[in-house]
Protein backbone atom coordinates (compact mmCIF):
# COMPACT_ATOMS: atom_id res chain seq x y z
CA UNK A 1 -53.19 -55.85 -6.34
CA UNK A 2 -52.99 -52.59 -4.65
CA UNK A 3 -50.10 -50.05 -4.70
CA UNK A 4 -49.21 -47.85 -1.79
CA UNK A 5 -47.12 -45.00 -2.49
CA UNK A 6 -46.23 -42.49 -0.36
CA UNK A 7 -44.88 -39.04 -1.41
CA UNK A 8 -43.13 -36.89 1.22
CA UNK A 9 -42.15 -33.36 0.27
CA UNK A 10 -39.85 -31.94 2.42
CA UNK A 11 -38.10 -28.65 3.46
CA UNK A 12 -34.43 -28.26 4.02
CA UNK A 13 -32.21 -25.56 4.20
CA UNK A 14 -28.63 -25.49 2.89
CA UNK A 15 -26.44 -22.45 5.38
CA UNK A 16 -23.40 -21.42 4.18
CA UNK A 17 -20.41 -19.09 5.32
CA UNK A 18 -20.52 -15.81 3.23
CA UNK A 19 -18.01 -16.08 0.71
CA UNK A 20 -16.65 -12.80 2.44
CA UNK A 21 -17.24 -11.88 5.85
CA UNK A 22 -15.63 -8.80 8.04
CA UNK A 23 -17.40 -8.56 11.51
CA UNK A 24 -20.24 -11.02 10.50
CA UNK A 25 -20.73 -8.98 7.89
CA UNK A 26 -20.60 -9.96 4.16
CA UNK A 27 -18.86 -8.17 2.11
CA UNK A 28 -19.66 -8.11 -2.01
CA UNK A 29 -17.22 -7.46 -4.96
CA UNK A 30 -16.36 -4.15 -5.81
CA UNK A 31 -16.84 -2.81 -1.64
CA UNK A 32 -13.89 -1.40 -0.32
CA UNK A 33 -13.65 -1.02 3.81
CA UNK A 34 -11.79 0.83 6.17
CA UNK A 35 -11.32 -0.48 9.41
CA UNK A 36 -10.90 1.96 12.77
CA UNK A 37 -9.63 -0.83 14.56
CA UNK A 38 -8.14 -4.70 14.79
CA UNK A 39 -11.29 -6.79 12.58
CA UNK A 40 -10.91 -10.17 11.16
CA UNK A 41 -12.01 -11.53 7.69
CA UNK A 42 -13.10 -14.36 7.05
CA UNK A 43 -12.95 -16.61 3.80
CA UNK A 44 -15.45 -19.59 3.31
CA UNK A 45 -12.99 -22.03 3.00
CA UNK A 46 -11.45 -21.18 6.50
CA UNK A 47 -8.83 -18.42 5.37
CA UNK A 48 -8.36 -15.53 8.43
CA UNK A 49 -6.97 -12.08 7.85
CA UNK A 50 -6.58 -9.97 10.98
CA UNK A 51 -6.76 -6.33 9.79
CA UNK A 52 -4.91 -3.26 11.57
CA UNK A 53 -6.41 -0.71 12.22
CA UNK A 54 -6.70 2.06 9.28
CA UNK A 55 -5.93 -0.84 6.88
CA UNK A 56 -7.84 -0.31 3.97
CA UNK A 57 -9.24 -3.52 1.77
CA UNK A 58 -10.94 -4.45 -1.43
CA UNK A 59 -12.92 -6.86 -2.67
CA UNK A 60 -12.19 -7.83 -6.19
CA UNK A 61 -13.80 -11.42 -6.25
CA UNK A 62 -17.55 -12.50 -5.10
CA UNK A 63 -15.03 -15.41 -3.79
CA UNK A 64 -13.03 -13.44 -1.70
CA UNK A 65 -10.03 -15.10 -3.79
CA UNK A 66 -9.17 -11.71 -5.21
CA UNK A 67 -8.34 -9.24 -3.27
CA UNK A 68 -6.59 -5.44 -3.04
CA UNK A 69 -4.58 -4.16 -0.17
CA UNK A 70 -4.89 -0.24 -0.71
CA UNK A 71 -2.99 0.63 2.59
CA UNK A 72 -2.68 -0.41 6.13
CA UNK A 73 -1.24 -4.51 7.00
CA UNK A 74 -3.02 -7.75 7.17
CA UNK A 75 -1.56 -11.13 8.60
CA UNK A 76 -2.95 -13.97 6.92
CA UNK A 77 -3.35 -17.46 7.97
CA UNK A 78 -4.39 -19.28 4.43
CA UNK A 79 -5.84 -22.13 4.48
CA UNK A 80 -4.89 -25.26 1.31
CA UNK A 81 -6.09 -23.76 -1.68
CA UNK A 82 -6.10 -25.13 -4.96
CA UNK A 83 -6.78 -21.87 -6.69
CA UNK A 84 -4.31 -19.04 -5.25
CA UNK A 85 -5.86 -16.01 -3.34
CA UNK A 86 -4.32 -13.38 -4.91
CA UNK A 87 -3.62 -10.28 -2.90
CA UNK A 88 -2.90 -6.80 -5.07
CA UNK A 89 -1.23 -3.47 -3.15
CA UNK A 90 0.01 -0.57 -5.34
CA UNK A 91 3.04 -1.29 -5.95
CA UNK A 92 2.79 -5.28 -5.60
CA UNK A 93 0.93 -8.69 -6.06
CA UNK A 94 1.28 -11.90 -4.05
CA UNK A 95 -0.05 -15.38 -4.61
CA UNK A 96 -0.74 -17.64 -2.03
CA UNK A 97 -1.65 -21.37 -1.83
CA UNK A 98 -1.81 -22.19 1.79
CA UNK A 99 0.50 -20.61 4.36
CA UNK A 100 0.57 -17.89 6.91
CA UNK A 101 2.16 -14.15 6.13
CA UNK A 102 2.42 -10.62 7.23
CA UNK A 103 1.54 -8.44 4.26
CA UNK A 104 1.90 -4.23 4.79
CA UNK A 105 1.20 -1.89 1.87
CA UNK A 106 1.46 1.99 1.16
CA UNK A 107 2.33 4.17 -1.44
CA UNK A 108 5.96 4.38 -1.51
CA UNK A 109 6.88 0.44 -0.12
CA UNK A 110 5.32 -2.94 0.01
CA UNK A 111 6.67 -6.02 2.54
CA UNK A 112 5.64 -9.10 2.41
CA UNK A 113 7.27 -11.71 5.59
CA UNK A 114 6.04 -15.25 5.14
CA UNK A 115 5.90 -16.97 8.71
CA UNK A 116 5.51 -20.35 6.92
CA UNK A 117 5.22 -22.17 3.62
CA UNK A 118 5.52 -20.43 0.36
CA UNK A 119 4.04 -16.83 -1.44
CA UNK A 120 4.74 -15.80 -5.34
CA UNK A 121 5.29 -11.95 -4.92
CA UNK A 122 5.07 -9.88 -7.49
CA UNK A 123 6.38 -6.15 -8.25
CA UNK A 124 3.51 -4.64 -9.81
CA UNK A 125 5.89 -1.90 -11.55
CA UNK A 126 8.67 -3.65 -12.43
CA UNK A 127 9.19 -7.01 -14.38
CA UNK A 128 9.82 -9.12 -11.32
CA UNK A 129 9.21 -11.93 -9.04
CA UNK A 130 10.48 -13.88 -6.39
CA UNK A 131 8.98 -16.87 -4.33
CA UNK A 132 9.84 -16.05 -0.46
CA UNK A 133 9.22 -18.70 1.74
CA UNK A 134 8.84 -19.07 5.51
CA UNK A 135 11.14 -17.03 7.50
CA UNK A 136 12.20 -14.86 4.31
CA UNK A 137 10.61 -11.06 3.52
CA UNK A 138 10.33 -9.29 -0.03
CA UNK A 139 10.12 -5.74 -0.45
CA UNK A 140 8.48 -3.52 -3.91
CA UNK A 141 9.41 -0.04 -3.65
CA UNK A 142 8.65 2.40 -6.68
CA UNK A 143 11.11 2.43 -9.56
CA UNK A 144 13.68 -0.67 -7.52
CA UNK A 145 13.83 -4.33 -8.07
CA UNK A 146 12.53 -6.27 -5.35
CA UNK A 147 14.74 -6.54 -2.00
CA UNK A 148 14.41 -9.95 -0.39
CA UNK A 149 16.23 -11.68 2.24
CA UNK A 150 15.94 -13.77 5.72
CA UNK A 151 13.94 -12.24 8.18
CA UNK A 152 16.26 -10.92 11.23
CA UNK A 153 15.08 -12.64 14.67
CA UNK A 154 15.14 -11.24 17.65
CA UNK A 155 17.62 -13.08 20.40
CA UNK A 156 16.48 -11.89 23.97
CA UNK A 157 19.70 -10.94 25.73
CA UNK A 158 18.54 -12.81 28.63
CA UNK A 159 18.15 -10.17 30.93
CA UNK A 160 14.86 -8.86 32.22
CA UNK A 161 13.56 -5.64 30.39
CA UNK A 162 16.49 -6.22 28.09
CA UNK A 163 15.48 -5.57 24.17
CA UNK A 164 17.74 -7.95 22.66
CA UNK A 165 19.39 -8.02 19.74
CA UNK A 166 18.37 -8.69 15.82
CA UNK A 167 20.17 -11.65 14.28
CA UNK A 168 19.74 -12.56 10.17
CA UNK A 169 20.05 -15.59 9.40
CA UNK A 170 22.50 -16.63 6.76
CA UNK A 171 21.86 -19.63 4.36
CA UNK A 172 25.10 -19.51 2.14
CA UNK A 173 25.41 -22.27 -0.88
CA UNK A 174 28.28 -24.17 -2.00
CA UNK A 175 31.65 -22.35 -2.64
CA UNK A 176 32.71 -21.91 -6.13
């Protein structure tokens, strides 16, 4: 009885996102950049970040899960995580599952306004936290608790050219 075996040996390659990307470029752990103008980074698992310009960014995580805000403002569109990407500025921290957020840092103020879903934010100075969730802000300032409340909208007036007006949103609970 014969046998007839054939062995194939094959060649494949396996092309992933970088973990990190700014400009199609990957960025490692430990590099901080700069940007001059508007760039977007990019996450693996789908997570955007549209830089202004003269924000400046670090990368704490090979992941891209860890990451420092030095200065400048990022808005974030975070995709379903199920570890948090964690965000650090100087004076605070947020944590974020899935959801999409403004975050702006400097030295003397941090302001987090979450467009949708839900963001832990930290102050990094002070022992305190709150949980803002879509259509709420949070603000760290040196040496304050954290300020949080409904984001004002803007109702147009109507009129053409006209600026409108700002108009917060009140959720009141049940009198005592």
């Amino acid at each position: 009885m014969w046998v007839t075996a054939l062995l194939v040996v094959g060649l494949f390659i396996v092309i992933r996102p970088a973990p990190v990307s700014i400009s199609g470029r990957q960025l490692h752990a430990g590099e901080t950049v700069k940007v001059t103008s508007t760039e977007t980074l990019k996450l693996a698992d789908g997570t955007e970040m549209v830089l202004a310009p003269g924000t400046e960014l670090r990368v704490i995580s090979a992941d891209g899960k860890q990451l420092a805000l030095n200065a400048g403002k990022l808005t974030a569109s975070v995709r379903k995580q199920q570890r948090p990407l964690e965000i650090q500025t100087p004076l605070a921290g947020v944590k974020v599952l899935g959801t999409k957020f403004d975050l702006e840092a400097g030295n003397q103020t941090t302001r987090l306004d979450v467009r949708e879903g839900l963001v832990r934010f930290d102050h990094a100075q002070e022992n305190s936290a709150v949980e803002v969730a879509g259509g709420e802000f949070a603000m760290a300032v040196p040496r304050r608790e954290i300020l949080a409340g409904v984001t004002p909208v803007t109702v147009n007036a109507g009129k053409s050219g006209s600026r409108g007006r700002r108009v917060a949103r009140l959720a009141l609970g049940p009198a005592s």
